[in-house]
N, C-alpha and C. Protein backbone atom coordinates (compact mmCIF):
# COMPACT_ATOMS: atom_id res chain seq x y z
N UNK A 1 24.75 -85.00 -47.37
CA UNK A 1 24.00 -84.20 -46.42
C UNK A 1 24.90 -83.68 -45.31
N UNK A 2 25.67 -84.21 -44.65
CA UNK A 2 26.45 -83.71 -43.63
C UNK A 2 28.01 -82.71 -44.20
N UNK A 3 28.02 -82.98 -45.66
CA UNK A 3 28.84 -81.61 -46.10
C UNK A 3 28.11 -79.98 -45.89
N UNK A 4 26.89 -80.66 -46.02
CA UNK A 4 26.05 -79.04 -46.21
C UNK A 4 26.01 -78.84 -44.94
N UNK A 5 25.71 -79.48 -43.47
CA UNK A 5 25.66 -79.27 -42.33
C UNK A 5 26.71 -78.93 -41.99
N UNK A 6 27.96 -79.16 -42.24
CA UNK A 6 29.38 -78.68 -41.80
C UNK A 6 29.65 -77.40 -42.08
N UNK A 7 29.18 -77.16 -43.87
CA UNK A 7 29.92 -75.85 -44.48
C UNK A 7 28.62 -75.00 -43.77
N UNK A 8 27.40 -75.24 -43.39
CA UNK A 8 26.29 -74.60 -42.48
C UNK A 8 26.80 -74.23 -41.03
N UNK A 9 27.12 -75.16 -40.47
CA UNK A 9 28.07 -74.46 -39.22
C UNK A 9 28.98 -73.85 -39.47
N UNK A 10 29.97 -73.94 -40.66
CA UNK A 10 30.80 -73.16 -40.56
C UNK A 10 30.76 -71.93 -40.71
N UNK A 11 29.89 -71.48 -41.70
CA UNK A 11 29.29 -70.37 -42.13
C UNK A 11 28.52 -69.56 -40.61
N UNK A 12 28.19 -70.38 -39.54
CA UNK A 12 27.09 -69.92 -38.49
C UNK A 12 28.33 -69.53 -37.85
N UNK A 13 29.05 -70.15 -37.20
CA UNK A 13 30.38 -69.38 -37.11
C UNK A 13 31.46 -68.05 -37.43
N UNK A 14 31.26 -68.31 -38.48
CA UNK A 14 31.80 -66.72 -39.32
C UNK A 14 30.53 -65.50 -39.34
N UNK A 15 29.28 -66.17 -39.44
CA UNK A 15 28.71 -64.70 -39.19
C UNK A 15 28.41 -64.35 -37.80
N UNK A 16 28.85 -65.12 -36.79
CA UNK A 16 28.42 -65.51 -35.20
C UNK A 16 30.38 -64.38 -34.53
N UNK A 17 31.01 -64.50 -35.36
CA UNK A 17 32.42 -64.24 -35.17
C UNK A 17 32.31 -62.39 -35.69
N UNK A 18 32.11 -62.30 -36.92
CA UNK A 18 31.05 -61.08 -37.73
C UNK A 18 30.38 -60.12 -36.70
N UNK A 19 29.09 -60.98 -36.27
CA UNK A 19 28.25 -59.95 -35.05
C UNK A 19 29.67 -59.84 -34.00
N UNK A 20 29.86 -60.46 -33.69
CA UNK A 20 30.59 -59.91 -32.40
C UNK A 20 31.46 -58.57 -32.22
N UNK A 21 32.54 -58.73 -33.93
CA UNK A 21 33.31 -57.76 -34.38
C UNK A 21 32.78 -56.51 -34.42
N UNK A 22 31.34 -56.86 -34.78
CA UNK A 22 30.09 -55.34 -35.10
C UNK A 22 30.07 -54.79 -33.67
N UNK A 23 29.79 -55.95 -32.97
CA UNK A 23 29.32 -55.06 -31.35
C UNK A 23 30.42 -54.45 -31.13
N UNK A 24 31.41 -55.10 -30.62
CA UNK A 24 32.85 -54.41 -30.04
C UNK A 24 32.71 -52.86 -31.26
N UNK A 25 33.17 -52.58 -32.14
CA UNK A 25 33.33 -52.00 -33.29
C UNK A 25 32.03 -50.60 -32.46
N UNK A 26 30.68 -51.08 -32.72
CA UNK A 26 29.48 -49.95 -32.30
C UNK A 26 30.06 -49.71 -30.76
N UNK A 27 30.22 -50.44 -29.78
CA UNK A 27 30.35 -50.01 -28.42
C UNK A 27 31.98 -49.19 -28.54
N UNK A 28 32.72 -49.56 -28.79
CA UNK A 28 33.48 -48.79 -28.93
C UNK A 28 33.65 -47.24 -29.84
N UNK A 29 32.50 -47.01 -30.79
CA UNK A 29 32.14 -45.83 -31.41
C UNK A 29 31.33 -45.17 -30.34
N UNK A 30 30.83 -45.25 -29.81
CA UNK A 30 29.82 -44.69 -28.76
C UNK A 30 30.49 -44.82 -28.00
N UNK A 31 31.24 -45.16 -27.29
CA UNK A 31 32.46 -45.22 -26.29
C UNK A 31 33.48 -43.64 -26.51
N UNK A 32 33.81 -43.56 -27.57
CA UNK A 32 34.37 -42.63 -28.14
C UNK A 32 33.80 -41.30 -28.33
N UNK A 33 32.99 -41.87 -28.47
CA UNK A 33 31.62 -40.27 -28.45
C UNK A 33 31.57 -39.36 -26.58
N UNK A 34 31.46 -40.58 -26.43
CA UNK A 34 30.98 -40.25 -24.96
C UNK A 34 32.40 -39.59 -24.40
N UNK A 35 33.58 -40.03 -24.55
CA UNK A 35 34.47 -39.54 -24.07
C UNK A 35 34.64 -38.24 -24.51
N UNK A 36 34.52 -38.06 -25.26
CA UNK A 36 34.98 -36.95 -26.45
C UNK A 36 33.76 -35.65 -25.96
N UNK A 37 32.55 -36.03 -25.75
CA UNK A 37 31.65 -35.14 -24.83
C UNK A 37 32.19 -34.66 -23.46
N UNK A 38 33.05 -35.92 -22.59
CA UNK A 38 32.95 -35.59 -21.30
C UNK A 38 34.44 -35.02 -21.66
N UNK A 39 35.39 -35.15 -22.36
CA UNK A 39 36.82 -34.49 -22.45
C UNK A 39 36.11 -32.49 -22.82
N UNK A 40 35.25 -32.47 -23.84
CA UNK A 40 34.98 -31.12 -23.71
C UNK A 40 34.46 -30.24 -22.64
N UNK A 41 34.01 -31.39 -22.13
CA UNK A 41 33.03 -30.37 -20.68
C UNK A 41 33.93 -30.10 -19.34
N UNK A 42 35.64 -30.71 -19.81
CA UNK A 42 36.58 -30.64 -18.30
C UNK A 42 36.92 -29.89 -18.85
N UNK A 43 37.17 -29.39 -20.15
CA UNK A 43 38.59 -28.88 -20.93
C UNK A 43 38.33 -28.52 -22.59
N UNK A 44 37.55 -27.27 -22.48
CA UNK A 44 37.56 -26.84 -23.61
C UNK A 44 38.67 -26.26 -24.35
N UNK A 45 39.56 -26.06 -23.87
CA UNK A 45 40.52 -25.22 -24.62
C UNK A 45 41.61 -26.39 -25.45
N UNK A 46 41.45 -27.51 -25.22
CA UNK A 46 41.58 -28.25 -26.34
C UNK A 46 40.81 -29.47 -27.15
N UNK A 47 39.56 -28.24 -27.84
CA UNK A 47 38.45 -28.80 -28.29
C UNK A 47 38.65 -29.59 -29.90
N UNK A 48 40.02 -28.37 -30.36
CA UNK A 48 40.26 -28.53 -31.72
C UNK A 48 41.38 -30.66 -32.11
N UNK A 49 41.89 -30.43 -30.81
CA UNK A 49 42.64 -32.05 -30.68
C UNK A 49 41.61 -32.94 -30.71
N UNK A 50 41.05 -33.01 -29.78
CA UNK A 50 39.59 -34.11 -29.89
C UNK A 50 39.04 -34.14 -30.87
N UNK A 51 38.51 -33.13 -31.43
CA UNK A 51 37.70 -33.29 -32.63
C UNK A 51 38.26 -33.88 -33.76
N UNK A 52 39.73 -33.27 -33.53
CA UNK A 52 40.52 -34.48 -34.76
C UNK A 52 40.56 -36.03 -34.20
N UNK A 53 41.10 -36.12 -33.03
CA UNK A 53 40.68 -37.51 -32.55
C UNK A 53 39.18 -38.59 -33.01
N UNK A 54 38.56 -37.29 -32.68
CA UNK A 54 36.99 -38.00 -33.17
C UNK A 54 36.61 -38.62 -34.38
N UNK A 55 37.07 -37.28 -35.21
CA UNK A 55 36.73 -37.78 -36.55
C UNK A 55 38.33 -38.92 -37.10
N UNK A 56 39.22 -39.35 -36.70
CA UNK A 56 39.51 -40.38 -37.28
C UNK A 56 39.27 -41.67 -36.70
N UNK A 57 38.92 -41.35 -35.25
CA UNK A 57 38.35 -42.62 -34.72
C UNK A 57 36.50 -43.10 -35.50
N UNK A 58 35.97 -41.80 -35.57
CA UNK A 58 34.81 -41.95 -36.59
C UNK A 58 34.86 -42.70 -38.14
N UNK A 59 35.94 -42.50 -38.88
CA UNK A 59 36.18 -42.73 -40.16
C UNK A 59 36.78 -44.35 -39.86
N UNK A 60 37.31 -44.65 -39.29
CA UNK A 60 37.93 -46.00 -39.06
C UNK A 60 36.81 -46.65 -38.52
N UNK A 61 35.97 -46.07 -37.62
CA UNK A 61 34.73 -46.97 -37.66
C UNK A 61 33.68 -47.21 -38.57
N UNK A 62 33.48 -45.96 -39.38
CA UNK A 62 32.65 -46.26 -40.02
C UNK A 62 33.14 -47.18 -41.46
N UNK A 63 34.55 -47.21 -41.56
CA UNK A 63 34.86 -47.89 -42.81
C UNK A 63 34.96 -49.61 -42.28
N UNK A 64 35.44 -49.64 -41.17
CA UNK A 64 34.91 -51.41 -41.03
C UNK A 64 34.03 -51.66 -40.57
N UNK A 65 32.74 -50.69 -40.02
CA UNK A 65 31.78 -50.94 -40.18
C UNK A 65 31.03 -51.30 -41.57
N UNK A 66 31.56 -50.70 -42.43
CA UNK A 66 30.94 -51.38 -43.53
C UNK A 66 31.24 -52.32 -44.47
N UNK A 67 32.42 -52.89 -43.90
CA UNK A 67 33.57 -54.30 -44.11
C UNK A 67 32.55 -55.07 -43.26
N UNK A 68 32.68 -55.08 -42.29
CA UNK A 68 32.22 -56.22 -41.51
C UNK A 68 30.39 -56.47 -41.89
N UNK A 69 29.84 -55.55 -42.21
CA UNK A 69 28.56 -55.47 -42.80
C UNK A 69 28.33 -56.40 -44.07
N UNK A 70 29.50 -56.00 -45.24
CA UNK A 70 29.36 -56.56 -46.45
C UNK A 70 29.52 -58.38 -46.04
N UNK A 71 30.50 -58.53 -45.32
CA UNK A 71 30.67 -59.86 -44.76
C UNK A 71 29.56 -60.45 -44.38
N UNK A 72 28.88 -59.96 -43.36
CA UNK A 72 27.73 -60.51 -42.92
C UNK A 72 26.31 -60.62 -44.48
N UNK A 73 26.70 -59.54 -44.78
CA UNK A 73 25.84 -60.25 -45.77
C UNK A 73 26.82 -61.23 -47.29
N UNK A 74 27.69 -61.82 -47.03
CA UNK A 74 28.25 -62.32 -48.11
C UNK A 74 27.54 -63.43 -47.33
N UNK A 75 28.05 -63.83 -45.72
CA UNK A 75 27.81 -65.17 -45.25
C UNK A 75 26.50 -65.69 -45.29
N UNK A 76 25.51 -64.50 -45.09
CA UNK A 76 24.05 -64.68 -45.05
C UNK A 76 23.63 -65.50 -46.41
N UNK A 77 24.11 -64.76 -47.40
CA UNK A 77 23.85 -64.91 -48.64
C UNK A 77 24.01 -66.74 -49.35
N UNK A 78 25.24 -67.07 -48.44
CA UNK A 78 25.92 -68.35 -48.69
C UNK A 78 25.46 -69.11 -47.97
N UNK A 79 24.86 -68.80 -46.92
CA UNK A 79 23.73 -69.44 -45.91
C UNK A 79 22.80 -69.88 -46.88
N UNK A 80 22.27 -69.19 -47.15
CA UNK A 80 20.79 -69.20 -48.06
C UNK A 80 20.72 -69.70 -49.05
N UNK A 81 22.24 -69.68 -49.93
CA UNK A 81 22.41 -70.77 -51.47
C UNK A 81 22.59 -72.40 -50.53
N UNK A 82 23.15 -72.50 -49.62
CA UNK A 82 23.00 -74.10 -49.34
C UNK A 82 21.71 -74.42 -48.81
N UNK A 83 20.77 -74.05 -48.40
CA UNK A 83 19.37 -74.84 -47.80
C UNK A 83 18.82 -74.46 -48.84
């Protein structure tokens, strides 16, 4: 019984470690947005730099966004085979 409670915390841990990566990850996409709005409204005439900025800061989020997603549900999943 206290193996399953251990590999249970441990697991609460890794998806507790998981959310966090997600938040930082979303606040920092919306972080990026927002800048990228207020950089056009000082300074349009270099709209075409940002937008490349954007979209690779976009693509790098959205690809470990969906790393860190699959994780959370691997751990969930492994949650749920031990109880």
């Amino acid at each position: 019984m206290k193996r399953i409670e251990i590999e249970k915390n441990r697991l609460d841990l890794a998806y507790q470690r998981n959310l966090q990566l997600l938040n930082t990850l979303l606040i920092m996409g919306f972080g990026s947005i927002i800048t990228y709005l207020v950089a056009l409204i000082l300074d349009t005439s270099k709209s075409f730099q940002y937008t490349i900025i954007l979209v690779i800061i976009s693509s790098i989020s959205i690809l470990l966004y969906r790393r860190i997603n699959n994780h959370l549900k691997k751990i969930s999943d492994e949650i749920g085979k031990l109880v």
